[in-house]
N, C-alpha and C. Protein backbone atom coordinates (compact mmCIF):
# COMPACT_ATOMS: atom_id res chain seq x y z
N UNK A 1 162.72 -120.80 124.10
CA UNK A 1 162.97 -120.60 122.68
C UNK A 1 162.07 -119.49 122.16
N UNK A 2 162.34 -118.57 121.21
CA UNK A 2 161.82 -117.62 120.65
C UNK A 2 161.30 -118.22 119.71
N UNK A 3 159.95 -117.27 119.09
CA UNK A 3 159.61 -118.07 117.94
C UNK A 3 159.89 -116.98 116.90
N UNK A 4 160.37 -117.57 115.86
CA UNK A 4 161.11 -116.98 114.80
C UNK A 4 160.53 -117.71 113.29
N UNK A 5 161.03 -117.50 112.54
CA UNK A 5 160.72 -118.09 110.89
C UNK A 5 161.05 -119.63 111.17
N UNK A 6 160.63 -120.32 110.72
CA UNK A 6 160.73 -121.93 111.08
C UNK A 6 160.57 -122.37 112.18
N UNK A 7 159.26 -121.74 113.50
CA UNK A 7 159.22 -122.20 114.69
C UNK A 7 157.79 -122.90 114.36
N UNK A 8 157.42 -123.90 115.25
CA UNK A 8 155.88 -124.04 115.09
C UNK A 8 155.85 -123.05 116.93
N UNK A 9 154.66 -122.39 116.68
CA UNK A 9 153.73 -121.75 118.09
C UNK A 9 153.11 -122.60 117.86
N UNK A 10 152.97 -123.25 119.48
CA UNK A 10 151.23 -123.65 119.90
C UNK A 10 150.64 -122.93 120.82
N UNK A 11 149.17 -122.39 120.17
CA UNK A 11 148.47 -121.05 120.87
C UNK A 11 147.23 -121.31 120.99
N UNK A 12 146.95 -120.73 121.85
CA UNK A 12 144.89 -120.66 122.25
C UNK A 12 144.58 -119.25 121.39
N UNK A 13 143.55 -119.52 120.47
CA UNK A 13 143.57 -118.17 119.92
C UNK A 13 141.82 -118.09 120.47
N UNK A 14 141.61 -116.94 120.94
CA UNK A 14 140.37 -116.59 121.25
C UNK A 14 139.63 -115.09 119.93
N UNK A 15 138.42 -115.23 118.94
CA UNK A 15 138.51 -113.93 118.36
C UNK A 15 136.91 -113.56 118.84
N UNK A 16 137.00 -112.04 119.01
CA UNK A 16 135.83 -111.30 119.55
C UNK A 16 135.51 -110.78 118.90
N UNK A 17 133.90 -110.04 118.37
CA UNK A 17 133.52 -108.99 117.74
C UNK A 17 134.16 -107.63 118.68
N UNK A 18 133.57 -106.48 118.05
CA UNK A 18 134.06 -105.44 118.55
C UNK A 18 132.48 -104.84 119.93
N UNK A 19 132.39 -106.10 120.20
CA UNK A 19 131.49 -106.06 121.41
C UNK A 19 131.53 -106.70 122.83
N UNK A 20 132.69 -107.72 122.17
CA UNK A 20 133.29 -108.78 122.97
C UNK A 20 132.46 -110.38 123.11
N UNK A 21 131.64 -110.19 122.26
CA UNK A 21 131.00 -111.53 121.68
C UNK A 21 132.16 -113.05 120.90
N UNK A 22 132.02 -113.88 121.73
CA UNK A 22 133.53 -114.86 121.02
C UNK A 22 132.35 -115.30 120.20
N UNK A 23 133.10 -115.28 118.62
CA UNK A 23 133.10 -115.58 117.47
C UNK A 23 133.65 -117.16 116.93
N UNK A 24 135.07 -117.35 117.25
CA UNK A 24 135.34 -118.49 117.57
C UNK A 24 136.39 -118.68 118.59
N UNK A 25 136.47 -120.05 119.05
CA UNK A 25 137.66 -120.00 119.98
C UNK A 25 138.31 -121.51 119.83
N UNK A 26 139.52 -121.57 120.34
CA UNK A 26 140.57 -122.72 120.11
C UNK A 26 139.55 -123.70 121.19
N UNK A 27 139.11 -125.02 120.40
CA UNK A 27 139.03 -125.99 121.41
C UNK A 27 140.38 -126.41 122.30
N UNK A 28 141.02 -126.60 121.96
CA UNK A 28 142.70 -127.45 122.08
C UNK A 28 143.78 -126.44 121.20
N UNK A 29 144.69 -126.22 121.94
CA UNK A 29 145.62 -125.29 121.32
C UNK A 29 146.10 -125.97 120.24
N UNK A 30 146.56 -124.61 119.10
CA UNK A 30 146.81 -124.75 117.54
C UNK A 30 147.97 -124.50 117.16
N UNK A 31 148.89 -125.56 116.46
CA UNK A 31 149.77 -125.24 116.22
C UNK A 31 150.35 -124.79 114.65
N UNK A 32 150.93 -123.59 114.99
CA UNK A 32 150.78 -122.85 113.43
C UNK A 32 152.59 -122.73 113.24
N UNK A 33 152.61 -122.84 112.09
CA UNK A 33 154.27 -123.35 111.91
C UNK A 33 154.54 -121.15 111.02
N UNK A 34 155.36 -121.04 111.82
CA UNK A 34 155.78 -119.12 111.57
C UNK A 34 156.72 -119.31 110.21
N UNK A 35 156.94 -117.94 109.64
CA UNK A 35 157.32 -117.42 108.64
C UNK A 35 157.14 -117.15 107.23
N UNK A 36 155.69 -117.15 107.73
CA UNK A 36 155.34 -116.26 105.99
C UNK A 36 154.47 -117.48 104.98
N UNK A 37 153.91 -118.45 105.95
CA UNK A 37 153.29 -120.14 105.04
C UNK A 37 151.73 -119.80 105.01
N UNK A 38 151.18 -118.68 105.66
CA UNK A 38 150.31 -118.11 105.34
C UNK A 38 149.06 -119.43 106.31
N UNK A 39 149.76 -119.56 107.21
CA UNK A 39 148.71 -120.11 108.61
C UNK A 39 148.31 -119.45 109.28
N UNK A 40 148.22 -118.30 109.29
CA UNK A 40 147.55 -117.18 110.28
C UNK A 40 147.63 -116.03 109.45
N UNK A 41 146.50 -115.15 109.66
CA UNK A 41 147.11 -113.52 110.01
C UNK A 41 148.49 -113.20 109.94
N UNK A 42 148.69 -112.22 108.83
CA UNK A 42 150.53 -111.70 108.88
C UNK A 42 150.28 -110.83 110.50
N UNK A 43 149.43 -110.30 110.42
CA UNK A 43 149.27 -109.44 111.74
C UNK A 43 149.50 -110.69 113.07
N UNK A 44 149.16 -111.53 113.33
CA UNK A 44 149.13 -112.38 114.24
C UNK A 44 151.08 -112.86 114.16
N UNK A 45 151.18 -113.39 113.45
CA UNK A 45 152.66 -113.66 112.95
C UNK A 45 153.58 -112.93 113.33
N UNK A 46 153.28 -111.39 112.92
CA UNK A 46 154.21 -110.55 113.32
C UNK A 46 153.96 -110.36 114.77
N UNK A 47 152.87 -110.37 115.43
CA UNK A 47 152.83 -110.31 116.49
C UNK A 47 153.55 -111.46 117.51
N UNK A 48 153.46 -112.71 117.39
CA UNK A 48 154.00 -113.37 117.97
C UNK A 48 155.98 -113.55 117.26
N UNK A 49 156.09 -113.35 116.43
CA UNK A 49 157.43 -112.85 116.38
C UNK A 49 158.51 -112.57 117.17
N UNK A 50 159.62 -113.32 117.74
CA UNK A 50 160.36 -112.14 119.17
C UNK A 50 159.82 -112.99 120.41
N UNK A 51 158.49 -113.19 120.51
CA UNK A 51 157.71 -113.69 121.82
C UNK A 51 158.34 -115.63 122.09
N UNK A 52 158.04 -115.85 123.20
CA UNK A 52 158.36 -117.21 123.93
C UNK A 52 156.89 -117.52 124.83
N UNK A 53 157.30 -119.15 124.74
CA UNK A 53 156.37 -119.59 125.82
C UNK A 53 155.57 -119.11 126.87
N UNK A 54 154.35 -118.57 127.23
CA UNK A 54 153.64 -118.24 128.44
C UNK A 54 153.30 -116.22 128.05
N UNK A 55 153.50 -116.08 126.45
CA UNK A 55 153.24 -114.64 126.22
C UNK A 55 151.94 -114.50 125.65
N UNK A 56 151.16 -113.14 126.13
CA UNK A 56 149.78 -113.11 125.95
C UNK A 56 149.48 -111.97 125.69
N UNK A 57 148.53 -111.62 124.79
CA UNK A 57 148.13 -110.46 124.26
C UNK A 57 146.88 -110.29 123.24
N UNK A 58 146.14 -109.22 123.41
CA UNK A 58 145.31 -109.05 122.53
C UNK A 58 145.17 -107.86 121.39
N UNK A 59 144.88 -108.33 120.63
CA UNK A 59 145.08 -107.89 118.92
C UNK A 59 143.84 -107.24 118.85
N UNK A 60 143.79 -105.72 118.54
CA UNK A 60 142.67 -105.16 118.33
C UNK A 60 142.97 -105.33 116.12
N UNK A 61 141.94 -105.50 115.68
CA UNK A 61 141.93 -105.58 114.04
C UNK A 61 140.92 -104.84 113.18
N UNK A 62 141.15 -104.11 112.29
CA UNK A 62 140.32 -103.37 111.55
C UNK A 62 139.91 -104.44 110.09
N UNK A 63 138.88 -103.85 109.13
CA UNK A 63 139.32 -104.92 108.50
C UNK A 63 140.45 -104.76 107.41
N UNK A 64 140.92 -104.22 107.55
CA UNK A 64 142.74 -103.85 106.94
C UNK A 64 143.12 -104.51 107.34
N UNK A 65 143.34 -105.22 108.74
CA UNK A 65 144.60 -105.61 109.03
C UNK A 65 144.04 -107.31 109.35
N UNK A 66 142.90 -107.14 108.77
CA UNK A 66 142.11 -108.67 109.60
C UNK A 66 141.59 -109.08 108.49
N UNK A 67 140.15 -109.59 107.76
CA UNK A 67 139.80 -110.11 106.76
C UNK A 67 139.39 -109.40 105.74
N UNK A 68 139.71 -108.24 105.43
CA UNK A 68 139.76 -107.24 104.27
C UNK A 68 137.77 -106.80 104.53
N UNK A 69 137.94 -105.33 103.51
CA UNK A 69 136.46 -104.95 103.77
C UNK A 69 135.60 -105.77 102.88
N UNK A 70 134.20 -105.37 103.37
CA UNK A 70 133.27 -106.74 102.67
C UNK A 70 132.88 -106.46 100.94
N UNK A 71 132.88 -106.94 100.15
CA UNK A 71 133.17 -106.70 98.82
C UNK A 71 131.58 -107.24 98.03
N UNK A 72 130.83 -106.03 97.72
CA UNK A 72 129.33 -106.65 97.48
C UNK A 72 129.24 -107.17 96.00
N UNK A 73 130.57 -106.77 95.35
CA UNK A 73 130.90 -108.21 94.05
C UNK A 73 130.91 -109.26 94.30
N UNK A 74 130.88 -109.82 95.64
CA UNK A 74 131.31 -111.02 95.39
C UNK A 74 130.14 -111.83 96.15
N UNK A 75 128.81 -111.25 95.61
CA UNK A 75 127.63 -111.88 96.04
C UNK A 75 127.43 -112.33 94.59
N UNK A 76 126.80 -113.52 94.85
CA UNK A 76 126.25 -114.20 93.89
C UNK A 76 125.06 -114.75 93.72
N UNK A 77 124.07 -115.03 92.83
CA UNK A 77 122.18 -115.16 92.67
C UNK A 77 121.90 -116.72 92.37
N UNK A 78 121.74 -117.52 92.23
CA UNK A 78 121.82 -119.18 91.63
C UNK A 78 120.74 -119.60 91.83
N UNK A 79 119.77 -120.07 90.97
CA UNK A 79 118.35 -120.86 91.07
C UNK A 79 118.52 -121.86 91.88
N UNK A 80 117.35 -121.83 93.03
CA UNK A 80 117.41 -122.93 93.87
C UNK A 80 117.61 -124.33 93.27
N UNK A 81 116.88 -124.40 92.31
CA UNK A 81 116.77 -125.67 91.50
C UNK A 81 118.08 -126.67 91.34
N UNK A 82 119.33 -125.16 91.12
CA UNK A 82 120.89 -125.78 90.60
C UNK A 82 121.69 -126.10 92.35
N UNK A 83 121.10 -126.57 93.03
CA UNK A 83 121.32 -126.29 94.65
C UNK A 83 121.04 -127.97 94.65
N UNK A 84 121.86 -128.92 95.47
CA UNK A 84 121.75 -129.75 96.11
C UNK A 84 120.68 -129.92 97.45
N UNK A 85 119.63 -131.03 97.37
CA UNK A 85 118.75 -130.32 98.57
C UNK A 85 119.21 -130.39 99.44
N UNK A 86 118.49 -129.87 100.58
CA UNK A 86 119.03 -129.87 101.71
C UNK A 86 119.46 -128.10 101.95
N UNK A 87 120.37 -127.22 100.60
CA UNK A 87 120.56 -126.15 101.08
C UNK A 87 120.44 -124.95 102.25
N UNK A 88 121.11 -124.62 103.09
CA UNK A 88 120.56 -123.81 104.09
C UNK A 88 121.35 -122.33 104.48
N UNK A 89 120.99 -121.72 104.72
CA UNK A 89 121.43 -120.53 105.25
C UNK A 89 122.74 -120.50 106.30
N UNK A 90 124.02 -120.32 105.85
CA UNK A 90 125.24 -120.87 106.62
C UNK A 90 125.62 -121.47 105.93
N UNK A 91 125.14 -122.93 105.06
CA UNK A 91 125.91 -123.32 104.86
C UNK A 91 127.09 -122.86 103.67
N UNK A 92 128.00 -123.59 103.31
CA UNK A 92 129.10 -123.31 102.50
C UNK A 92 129.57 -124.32 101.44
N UNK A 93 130.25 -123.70 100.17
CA UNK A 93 130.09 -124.44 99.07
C UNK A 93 131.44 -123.92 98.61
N UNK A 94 131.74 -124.76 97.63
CA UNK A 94 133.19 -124.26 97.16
C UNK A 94 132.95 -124.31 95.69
N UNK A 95 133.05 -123.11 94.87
CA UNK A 95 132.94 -123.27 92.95
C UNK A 95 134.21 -122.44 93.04
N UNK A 96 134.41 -123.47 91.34
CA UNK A 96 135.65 -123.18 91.23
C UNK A 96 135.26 -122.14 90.04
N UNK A 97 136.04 -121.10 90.28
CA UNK A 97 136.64 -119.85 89.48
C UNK A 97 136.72 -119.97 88.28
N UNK A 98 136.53 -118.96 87.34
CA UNK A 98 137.21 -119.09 85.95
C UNK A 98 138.91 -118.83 86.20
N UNK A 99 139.03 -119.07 86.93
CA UNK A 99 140.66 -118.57 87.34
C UNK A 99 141.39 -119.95 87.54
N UNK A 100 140.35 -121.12 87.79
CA UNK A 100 140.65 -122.15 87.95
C UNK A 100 140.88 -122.36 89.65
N UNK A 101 141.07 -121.33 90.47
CA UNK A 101 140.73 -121.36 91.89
C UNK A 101 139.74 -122.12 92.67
N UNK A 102 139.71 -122.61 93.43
CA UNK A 102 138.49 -122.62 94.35
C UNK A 102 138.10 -121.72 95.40
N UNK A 103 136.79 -121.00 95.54
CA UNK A 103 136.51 -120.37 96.62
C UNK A 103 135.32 -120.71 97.26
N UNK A 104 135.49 -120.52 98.65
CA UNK A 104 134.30 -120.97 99.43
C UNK A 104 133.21 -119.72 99.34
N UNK A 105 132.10 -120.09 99.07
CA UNK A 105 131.20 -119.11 99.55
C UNK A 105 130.23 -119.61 100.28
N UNK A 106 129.37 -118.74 101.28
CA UNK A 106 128.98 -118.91 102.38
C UNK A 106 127.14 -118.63 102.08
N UNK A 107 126.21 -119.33 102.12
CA UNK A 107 125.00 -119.27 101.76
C UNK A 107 124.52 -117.72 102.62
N UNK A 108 123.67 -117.06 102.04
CA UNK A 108 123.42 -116.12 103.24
C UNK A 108 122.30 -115.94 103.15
N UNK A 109 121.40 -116.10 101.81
CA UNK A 109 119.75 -115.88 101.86
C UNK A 109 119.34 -117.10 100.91
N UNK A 110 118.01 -117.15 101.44
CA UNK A 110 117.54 -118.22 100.55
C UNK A 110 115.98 -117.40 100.33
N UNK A 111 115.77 -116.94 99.08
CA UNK A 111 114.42 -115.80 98.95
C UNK A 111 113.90 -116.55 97.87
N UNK A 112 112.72 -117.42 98.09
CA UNK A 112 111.64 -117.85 96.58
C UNK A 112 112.68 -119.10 96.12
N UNK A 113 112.78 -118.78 94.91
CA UNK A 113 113.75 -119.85 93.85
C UNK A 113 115.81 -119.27 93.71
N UNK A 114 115.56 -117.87 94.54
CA UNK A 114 117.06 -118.05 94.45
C UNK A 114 117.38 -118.17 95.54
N UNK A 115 118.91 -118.57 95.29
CA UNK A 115 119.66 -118.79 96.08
C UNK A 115 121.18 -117.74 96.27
N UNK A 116 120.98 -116.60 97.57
CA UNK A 116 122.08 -115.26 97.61
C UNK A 116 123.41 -116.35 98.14
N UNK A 117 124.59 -116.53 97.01
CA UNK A 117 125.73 -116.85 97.81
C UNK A 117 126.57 -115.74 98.39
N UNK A 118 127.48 -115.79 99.07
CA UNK A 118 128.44 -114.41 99.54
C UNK A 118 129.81 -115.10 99.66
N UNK A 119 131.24 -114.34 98.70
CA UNK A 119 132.05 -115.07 98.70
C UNK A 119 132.83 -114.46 99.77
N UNK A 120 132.75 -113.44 100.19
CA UNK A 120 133.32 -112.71 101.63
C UNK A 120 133.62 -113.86 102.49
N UNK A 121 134.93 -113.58 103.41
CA UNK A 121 135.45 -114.28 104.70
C UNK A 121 134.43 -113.97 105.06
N UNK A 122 133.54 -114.63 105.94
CA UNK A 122 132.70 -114.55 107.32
C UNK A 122 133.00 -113.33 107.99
N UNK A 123 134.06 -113.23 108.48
CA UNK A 123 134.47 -111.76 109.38
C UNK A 123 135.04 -110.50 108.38
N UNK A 124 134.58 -110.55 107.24
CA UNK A 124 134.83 -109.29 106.17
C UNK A 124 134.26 -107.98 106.63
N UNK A 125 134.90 -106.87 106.64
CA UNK A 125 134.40 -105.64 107.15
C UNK A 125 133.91 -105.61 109.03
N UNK A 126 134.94 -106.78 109.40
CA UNK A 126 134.29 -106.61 111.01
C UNK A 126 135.23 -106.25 111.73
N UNK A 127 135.32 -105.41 113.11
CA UNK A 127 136.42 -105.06 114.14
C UNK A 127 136.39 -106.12 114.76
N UNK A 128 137.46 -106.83 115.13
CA UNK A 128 137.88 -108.11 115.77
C UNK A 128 138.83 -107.92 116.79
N UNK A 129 139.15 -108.43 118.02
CA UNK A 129 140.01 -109.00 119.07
C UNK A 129 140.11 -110.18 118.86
N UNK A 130 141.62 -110.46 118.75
CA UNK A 130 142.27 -111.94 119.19
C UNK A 130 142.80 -111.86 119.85
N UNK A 131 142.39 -112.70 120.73
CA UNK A 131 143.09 -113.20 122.18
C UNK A 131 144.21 -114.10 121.87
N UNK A 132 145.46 -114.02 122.02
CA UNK A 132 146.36 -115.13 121.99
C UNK A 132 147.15 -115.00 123.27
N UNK A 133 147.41 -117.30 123.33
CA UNK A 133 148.52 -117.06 124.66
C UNK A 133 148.93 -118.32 123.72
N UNK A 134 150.44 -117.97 124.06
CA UNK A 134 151.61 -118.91 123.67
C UNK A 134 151.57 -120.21 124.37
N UNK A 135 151.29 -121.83 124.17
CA UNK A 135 151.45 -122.13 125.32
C UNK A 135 152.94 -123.12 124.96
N UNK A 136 153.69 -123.01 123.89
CA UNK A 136 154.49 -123.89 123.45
C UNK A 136 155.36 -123.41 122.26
N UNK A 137 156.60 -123.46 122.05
CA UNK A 137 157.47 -123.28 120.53
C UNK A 137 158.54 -124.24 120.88
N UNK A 138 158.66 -124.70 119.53
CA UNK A 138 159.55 -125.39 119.23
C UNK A 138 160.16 -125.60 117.97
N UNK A 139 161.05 -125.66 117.46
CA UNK A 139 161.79 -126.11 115.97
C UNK A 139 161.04 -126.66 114.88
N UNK A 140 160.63 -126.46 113.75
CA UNK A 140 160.01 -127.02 112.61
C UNK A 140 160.82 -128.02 112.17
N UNK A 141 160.23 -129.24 111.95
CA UNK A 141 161.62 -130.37 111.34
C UNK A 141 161.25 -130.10 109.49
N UNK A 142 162.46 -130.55 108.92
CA UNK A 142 162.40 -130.22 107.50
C UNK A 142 161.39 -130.43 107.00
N UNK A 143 160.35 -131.48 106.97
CA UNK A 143 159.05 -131.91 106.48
C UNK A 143 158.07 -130.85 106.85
N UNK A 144 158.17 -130.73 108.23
CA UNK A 144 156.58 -129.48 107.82
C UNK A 144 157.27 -128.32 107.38
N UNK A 145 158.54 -127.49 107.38
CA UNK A 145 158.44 -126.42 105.98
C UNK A 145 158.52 -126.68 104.86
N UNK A 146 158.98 -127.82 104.83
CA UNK A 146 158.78 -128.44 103.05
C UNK A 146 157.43 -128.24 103.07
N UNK A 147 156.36 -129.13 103.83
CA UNK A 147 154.39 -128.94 103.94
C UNK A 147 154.15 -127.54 103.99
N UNK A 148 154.33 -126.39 104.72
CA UNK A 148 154.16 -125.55 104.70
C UNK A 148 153.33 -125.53 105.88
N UNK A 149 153.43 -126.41 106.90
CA UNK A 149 152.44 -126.13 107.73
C UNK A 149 152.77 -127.24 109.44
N UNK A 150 152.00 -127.58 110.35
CA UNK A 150 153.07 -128.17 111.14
C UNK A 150 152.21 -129.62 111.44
N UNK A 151 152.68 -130.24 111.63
CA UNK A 151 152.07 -131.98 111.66
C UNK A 151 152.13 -132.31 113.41
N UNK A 152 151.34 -133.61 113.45
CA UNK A 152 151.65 -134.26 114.91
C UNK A 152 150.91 -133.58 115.63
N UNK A 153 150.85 -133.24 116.95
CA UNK A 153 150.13 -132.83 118.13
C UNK A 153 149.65 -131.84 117.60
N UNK A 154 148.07 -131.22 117.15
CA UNK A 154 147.76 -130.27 117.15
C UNK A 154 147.78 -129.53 115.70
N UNK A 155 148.39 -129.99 114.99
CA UNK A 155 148.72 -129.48 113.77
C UNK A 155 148.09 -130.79 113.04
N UNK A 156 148.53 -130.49 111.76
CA UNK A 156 148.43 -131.26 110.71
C UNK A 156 148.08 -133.08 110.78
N UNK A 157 147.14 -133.59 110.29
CA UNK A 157 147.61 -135.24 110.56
C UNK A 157 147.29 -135.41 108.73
N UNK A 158 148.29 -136.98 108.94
CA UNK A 158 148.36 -137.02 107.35
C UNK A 158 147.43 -138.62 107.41
């Protein structure tokens, strides 16, 4: 079976710096339900597009085509004080927007009494390789494109 708009892929995704350092990698293959539900990379998507079971390839990514460039607006200053203890360097927090959004931001300094958040993807402004191998496609049943995403083995549990 090809995977097309309404397929779930199940894939090993491996991603590298542009040194070949793995960044992260699939414990157990992931199953991402195709056509546009915004579970992957459009770049990854389109790439597996057309492709079947047992296809493999690696994705060189700029950050155009991968987690956009790193945006030094979207650092933020916060008195340690307004910080839950425990705070640490890595960790991650989610405030919600005047937009009414939620976004994660990612702790990155902790200097004196403030606290530097960074709302950047983790891999913002980085050259990346993803390793992908297909190891499975199959048919989306009406419920996970209604979900937008794919349930059962590997995917989604409710």
């Amino acid at each position: 079976m090809k995977i097309t708009k309404d397929t779930i892929a199940t894939v090993e995704l491996k991603v590298s710096d542009k040194l070949g350092r793995v960044i992260e990698k699939t414990d157990e293959p992931m199953a991402l339900l195709i056509g546009g539900y915004g579970n992957t990379l459009p770049v990854v998507e389109s790439t597996l597009e057309g492709q079947e079971k047992g296809f493999q390839t690696v994705l060189e990514l700029t950050p155009e085509t991968g987690f956009g460039e790193r945006d030094e607006g979207l650092l933020i200053t916060i008195a340690k004080k307004d910080f839950p203890p425990g705070v640490k360097v890595g960790g991650q927090l989610e405030v919600r927007g005047e937009d009414g959004e939620f976004k994660v931001f990612t702790v990155s300094k902790i200097k004196g009494d403030a606290v530097i958040l960074d709302g950047n993807h983790p891999l913002a402004g980085q050259h990346l390789k993803i390793s992908i191998k297909v190891k499975d496609v199959r048919a989306a049943t009406p419920e996970e494109i209604e979900h937008g995403h794919a349930h059962g083995a590997h995917g989604h549990h409710h």
